[in-house]
C-alpha atoms as a PDB file:
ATOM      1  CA  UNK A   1      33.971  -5.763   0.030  1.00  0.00           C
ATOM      2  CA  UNK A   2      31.549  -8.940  -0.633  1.00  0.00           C
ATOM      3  CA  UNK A   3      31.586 -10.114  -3.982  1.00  0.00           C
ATOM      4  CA  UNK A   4      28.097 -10.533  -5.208  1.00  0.00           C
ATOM      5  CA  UNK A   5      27.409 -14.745  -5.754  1.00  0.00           C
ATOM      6  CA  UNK A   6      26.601 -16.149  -9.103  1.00  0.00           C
ATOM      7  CA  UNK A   7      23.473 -17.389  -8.464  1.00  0.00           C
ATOM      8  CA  UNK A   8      20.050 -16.659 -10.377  1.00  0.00           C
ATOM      9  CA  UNK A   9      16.738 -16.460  -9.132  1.00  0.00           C
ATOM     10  CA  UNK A  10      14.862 -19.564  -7.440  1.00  0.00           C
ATOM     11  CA  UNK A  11      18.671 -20.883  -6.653  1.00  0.00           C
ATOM     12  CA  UNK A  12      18.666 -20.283  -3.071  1.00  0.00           C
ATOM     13  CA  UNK A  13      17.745 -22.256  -0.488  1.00  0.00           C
ATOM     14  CA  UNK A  14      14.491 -21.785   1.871  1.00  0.00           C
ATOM     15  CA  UNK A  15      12.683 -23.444   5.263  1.00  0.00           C
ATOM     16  CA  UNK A  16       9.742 -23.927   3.612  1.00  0.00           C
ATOM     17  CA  UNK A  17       8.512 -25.552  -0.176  1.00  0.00           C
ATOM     18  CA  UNK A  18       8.564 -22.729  -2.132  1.00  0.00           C
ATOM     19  CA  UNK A  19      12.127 -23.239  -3.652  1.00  0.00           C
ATOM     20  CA  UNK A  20      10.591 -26.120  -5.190  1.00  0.00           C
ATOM     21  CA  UNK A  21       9.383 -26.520  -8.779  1.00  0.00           C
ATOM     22  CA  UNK A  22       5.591 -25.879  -9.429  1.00  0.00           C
ATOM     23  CA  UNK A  23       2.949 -28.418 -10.186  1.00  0.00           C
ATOM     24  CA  UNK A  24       3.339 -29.128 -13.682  1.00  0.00           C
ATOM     25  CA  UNK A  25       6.803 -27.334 -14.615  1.00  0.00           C
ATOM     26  CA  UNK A  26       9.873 -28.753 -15.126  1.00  0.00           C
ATOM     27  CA  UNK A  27      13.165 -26.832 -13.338  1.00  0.00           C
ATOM     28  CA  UNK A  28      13.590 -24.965 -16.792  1.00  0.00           C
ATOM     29  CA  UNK A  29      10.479 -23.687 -17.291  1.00  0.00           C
ATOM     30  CA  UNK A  30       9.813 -22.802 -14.173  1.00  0.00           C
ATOM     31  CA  UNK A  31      13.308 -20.656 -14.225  1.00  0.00           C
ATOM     32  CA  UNK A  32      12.049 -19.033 -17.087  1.00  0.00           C
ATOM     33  CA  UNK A  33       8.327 -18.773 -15.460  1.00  0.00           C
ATOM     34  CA  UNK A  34      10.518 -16.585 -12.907  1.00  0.00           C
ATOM     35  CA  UNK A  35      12.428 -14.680 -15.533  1.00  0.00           C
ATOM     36  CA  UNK A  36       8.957 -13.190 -16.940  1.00  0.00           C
ATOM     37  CA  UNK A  37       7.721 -12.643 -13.559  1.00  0.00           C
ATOM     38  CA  UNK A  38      10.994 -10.374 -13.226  1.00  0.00           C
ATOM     39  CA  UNK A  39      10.801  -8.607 -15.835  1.00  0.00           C
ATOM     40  CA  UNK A  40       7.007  -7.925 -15.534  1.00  0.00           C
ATOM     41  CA  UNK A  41       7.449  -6.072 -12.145  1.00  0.00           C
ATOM     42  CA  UNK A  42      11.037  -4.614 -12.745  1.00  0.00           C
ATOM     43  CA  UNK A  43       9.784  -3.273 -16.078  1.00  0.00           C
ATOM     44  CA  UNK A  44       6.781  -1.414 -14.503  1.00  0.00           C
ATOM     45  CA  UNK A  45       6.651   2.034 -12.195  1.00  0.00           C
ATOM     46  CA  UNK A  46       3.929   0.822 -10.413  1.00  0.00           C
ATOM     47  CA  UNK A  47       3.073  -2.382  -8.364  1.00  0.00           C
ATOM     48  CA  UNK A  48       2.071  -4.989 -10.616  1.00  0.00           C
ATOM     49  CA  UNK A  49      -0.911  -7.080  -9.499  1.00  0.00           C
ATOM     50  CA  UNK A  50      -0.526 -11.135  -9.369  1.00  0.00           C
ATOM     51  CA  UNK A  51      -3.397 -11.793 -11.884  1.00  0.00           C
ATOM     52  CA  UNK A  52      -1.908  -9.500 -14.801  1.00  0.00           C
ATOM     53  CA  UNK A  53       1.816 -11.585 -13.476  1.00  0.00           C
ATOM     54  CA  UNK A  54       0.077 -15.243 -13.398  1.00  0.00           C
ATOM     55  CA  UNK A  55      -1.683 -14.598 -16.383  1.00  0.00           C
ATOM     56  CA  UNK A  56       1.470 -14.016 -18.522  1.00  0.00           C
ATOM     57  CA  UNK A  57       3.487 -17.124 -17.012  1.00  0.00           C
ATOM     58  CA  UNK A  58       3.388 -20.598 -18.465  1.00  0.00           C
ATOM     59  CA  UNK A  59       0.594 -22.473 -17.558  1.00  0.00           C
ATOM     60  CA  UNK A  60       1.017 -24.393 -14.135  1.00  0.00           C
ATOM     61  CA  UNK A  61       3.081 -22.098 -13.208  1.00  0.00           C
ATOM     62  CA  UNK A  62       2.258 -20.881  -9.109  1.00  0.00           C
ATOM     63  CA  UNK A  63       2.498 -17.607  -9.452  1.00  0.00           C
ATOM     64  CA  UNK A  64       2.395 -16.953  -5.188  1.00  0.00           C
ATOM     65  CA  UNK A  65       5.892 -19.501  -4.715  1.00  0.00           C
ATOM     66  CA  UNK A  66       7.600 -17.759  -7.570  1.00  0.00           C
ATOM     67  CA  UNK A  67       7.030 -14.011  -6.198  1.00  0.00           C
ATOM     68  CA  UNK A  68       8.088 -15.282  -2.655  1.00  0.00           C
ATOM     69  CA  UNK A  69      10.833 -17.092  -3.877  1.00  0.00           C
ATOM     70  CA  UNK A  70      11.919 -14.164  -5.588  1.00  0.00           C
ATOM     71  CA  UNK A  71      11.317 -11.690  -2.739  1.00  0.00           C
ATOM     72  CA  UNK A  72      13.953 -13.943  -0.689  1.00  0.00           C
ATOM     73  CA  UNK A  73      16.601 -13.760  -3.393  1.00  0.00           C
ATOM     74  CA  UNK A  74      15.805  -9.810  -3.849  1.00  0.00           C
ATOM     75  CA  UNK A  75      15.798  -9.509   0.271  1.00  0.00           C
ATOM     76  CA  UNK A  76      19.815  -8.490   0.456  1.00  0.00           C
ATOM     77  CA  UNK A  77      20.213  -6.211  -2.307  1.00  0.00           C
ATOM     78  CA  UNK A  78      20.632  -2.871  -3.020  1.00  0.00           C
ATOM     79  CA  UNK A  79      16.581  -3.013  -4.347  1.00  0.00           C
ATOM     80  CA  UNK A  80      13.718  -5.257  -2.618  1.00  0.00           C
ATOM     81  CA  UNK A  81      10.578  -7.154  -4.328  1.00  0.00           C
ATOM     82  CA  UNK A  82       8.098  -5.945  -1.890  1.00  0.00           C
ATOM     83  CA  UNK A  83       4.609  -7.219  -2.014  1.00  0.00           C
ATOM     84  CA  UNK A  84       2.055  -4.660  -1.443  1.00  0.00           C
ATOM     85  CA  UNK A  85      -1.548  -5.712  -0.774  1.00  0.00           C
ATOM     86  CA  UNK A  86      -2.242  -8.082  -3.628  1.00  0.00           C
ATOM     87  CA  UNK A  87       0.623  -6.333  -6.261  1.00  0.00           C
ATOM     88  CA  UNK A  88       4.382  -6.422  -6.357  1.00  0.00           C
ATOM     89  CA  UNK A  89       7.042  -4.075  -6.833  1.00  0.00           C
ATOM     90  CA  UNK A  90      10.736  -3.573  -6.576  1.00  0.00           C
ATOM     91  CA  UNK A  91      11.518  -0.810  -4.492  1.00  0.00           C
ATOM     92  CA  UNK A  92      15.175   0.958  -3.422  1.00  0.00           C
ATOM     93  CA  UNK A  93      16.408  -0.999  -0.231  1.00  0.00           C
ATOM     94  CA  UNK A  94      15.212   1.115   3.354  1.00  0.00           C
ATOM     95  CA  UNK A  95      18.950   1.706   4.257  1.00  0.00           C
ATOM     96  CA  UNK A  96      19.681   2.712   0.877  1.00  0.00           C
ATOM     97  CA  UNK A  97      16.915   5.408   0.608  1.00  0.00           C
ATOM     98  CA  UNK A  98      18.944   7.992   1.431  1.00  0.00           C
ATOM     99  CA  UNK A  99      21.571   7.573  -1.955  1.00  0.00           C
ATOM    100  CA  UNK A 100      18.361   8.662  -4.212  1.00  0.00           C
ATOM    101  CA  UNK A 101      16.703  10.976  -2.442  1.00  0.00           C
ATOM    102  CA  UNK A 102      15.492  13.117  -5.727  1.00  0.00           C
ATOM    103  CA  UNK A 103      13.679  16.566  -5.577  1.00  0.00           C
ATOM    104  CA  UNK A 104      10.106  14.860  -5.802  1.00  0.00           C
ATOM    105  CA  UNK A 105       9.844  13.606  -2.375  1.00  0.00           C
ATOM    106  CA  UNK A 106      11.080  17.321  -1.885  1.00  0.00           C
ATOM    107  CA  UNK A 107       7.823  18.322  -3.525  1.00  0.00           C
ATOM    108  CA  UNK A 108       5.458  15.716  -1.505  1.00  0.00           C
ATOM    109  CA  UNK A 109       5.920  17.545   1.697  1.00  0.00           C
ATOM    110  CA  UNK A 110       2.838  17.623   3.919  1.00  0.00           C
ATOM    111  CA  UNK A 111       1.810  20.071   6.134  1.00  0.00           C
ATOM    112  CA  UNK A 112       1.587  19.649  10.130  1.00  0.00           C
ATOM    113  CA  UNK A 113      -2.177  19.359   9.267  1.00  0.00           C
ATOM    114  CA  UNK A 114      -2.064  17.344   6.439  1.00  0.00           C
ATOM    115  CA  UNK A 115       0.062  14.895   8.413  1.00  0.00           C
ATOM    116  CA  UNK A 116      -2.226  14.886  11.271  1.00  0.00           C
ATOM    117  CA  UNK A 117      -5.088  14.019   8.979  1.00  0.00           C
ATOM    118  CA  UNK A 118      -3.150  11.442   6.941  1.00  0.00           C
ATOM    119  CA  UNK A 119      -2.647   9.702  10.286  1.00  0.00           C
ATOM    120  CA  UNK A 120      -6.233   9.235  11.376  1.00  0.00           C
ATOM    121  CA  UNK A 121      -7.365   8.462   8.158  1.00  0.00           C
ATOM    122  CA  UNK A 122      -4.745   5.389   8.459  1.00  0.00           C
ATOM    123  CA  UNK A 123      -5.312   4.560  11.538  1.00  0.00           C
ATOM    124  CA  UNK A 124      -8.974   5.038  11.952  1.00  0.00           C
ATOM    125  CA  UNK A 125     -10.277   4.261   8.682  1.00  0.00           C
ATOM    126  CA  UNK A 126     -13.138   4.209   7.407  1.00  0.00           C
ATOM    127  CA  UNK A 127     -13.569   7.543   8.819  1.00  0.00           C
ATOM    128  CA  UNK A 128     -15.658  10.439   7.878  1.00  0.00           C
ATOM    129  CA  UNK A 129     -14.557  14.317   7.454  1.00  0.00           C
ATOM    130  CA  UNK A 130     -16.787  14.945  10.816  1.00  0.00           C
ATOM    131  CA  UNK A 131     -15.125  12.035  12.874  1.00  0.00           C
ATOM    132  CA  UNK A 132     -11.578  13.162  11.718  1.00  0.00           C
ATOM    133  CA  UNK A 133     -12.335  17.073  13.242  1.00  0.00           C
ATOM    134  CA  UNK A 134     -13.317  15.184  16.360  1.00  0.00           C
ATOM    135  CA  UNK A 135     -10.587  13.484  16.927  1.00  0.00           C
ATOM    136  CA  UNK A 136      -8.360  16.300  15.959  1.00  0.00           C
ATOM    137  CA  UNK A 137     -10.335  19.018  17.958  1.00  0.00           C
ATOM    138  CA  UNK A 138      -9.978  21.316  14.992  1.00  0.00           C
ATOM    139  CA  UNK A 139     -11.912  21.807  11.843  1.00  0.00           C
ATOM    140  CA  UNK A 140     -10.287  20.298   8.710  1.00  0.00           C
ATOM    141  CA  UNK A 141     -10.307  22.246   5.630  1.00  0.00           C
ATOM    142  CA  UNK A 142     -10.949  20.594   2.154  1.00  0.00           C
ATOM    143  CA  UNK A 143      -7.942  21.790   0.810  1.00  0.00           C
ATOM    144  CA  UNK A 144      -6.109  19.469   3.378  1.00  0.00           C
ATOM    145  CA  UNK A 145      -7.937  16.217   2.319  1.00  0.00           C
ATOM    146  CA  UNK A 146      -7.502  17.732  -1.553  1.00  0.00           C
ATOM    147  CA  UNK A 147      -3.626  17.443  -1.509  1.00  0.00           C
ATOM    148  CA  UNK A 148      -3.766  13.909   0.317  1.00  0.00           C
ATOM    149  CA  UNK A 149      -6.442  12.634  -2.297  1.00  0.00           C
ATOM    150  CA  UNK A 150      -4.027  14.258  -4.930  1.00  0.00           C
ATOM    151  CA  UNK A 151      -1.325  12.926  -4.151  1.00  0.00           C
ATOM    152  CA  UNK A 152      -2.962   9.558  -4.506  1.00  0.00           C
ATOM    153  CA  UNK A 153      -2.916   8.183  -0.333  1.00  0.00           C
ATOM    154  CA  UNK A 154      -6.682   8.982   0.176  1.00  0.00           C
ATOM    155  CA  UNK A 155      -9.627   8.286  -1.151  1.00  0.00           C
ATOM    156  CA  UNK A 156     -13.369   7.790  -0.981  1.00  0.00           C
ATOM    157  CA  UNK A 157     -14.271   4.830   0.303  1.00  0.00           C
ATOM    158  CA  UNK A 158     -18.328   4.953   0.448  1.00  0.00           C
ATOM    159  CA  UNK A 159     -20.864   6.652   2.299  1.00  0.00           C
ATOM    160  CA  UNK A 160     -22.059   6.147   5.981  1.00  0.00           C
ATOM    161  CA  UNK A 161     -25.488   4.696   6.560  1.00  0.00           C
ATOM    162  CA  UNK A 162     -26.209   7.504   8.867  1.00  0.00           C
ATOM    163  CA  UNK A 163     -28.400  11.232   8.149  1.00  0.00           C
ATOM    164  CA  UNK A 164     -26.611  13.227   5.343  1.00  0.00           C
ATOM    165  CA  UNK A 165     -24.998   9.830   4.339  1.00  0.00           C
ATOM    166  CA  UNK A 166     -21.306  11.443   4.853  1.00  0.00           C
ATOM    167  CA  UNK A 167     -18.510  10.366   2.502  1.00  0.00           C
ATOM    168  CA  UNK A 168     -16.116   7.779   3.918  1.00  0.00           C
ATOM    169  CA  UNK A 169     -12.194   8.469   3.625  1.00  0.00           C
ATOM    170  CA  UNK A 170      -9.605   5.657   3.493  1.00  0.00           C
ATOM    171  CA  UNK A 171      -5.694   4.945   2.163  1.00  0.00           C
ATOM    172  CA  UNK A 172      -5.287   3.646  -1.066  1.00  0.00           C
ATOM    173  CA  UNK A 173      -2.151   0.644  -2.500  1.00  0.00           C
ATOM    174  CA  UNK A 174       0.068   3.750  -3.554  1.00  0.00           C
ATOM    175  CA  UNK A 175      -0.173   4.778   0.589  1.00  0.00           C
ATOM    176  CA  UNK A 176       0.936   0.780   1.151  1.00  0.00           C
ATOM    177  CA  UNK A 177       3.592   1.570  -1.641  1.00  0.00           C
ATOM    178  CA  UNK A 178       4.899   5.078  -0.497  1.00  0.00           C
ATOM    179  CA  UNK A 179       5.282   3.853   2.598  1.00  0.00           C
ATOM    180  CA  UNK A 180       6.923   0.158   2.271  1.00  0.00           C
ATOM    181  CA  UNK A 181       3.275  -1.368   3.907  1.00  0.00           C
ATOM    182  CA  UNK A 182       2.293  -4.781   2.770  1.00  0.00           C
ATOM    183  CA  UNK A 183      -0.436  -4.120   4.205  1.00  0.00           C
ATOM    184  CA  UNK A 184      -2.822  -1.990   7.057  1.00  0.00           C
ATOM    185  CA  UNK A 185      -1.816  -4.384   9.330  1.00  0.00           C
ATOM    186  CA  UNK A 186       1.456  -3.766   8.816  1.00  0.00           C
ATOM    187  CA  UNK A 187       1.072   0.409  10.654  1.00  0.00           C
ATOM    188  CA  UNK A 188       3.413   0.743  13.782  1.00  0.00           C
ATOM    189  CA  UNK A 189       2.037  -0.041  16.890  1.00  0.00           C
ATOM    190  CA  UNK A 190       1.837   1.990  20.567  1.00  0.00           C
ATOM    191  CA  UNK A 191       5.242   0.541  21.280  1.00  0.00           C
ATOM    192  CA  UNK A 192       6.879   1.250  17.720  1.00  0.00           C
ATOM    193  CA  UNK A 193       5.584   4.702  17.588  1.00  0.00           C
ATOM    194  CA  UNK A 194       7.449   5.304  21.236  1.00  0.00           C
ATOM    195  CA  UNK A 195      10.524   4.028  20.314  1.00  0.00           C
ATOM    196  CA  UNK A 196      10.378   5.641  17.177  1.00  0.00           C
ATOM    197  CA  UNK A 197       9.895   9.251  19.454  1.00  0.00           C
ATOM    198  CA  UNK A 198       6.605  10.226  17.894  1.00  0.00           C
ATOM    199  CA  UNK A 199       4.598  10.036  21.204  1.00  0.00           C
ATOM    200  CA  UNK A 200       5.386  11.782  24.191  1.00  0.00           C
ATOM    201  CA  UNK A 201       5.879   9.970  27.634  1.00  0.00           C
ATOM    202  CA  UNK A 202       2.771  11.451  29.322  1.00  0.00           C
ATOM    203  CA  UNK A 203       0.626   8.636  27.103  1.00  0.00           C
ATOM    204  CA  UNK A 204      -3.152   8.125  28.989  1.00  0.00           C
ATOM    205  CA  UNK A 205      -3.285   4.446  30.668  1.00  0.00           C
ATOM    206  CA  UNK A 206      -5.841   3.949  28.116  1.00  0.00           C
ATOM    207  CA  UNK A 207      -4.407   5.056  24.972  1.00  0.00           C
ATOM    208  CA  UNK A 208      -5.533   2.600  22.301  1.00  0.00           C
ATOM    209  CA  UNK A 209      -3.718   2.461  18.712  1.00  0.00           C
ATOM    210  CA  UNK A 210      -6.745   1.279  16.497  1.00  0.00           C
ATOM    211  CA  UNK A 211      -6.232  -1.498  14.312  1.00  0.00           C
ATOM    212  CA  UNK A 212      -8.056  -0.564  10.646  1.00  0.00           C
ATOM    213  CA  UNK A 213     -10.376  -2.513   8.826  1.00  0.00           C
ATOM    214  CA  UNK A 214      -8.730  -4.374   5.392  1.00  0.00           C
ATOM    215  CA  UNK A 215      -8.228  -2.408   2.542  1.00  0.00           C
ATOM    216  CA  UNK A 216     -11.101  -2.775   0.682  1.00  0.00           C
ATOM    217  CA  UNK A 217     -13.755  -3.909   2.849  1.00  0.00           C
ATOM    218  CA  UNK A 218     -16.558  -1.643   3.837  1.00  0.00           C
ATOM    219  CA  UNK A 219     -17.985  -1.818   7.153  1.00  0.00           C
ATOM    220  CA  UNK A 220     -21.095  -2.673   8.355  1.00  0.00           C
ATOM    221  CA  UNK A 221     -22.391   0.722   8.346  1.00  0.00           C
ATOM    222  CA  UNK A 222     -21.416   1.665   5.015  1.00  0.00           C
ATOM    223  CA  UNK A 223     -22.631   1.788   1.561  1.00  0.00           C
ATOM    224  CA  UNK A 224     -19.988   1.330  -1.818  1.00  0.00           C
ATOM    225  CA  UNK A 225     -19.770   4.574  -3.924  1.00  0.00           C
ATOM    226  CA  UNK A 226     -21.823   4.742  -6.768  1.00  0.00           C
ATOM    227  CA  UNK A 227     -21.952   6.888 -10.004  1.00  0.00           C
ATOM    228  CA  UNK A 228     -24.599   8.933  -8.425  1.00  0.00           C
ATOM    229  CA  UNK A 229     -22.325   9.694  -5.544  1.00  0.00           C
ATOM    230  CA  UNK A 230     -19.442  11.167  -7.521  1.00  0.00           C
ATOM    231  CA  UNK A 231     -21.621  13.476  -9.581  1.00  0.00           C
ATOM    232  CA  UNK A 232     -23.123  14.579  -6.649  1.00  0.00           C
ATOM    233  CA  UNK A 233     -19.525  14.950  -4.985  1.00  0.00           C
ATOM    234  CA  UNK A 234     -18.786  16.841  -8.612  1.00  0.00           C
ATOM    235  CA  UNK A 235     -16.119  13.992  -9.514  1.00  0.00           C
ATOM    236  CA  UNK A 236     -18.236  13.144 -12.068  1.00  0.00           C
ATOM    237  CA  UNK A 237     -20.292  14.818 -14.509  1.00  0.00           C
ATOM    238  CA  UNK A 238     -23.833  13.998 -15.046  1.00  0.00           C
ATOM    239  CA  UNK A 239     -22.856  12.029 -17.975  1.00  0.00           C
ATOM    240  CA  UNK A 240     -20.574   9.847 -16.208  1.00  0.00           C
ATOM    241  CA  UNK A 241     -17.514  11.509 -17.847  1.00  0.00           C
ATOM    242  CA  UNK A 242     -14.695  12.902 -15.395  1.00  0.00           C
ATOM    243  CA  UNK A 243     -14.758  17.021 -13.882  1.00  0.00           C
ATOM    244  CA  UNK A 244     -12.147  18.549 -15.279  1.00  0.00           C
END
């Protein structure tokens, strides 16, 4: 059995600059500029986002170095700081996910469908409720998209410049989070999804896997939701408080 080392955070050794002190910190402030940063993230259920970390460290302090620098020292044990989009958490290890399995992710199960639809909003995102039938060949209920926006991996993203002005679907940072993403970029490619066994051999010469857009970016052809738009998708009501 290895012993665990006696070493604390920002002690271990890197290629690059970041295990050095930042501008305007000495080695002991900057250990305790590390500390907080710790205990900000460990302390929290959710990903934490740099800003609310950076603006709780000691002035000078380079908030980006410090995360990385911990994410290194975090990278071999039993939990992982993984960054997610612009946020950070500390998640259970991927070959340790099996010890606390817990009746919740019993209760998250998706559906065949939901799955499907979970996948092209992913992949194809920004997509609308029309472009996701198409590509599934089946007509998509709005009970499916209501468990995936309930369970907090969908959202809207804004509405298409085209007739009708259809809503536009995309992932959200607790997807990224769920499923250990730093970011869209980050989705399995043709070649992973093969090896992984979740396409067939028969694949068409000119099977593409789509790369999505960032996050939060809209598209060309689309338009940011406004308050109009989620009383009129009954999200909202007409005084701008929350449907029940």
């Amino acid at each position: 059995m290895i012993e665990p080392q006696n070493v604390l955070p920002g002690m271990i050794d890197e290629p690059d600059d970041r295990d050095q002190p930042s501008v305007g910190l000495d080695a002991r402030r900057e250990l305790e500029a590390e500390r907080i940063a710790e205990a900000l993230v460990f302390a929290s259920a959710q990903p934490v986002s740099e800003s609310y970390i950076a603006a709780r460290l000691p002035k000078g302090a380079d908030v980006g170095r410090i995360m990385h620098r911990l994410k290194t020292f975090y990278a071999a044990r039993g939990v992982n700081l993984l960054q997610v989009a612009d946020h950070w958490a500390f998640r259970t290890s991927a070959d340790l996910s099996f010890v606390v399995q817990t009746e919740e992710n019993e209760a998250r199960k998706l559906s065949r469908a939901a799955l499907e639809v979970l996948a092209i909003i992913a992949y194809h995102q920004p997509v609308t409720r029309a472009e996701i039938e198409d590509i599934r060949g089946v007509q998509t209920s709005k009970g499916t998209l209501d468990v995936l926006m309930e369970s907090g991996w969908v959202r809207f993203r804004g509405r298409r410049r085209t007739p009708g002005r259809p809503v536009t679907y995309g992932t959200t940072r607790d997807f990224l989070d769920h499923f250990g993403l730093e970011e869209l970029r980050d989705l399995p490619g043709l070649e992973e999804l093969k090896g992984a066994g979740l396409l067939s051999g028969r694949i068409p010469a000119n099977f593409q896997i789509p790369m999505p857009l960032g996050d939060d970016e809209l598209s060309a052809d689309e338009d940011p939701i406004t308050q109009l738009d989620l009383e009129e998708l009954g999200l909202l009501t007409p005084r701008g408080e929350e449907a029940e």
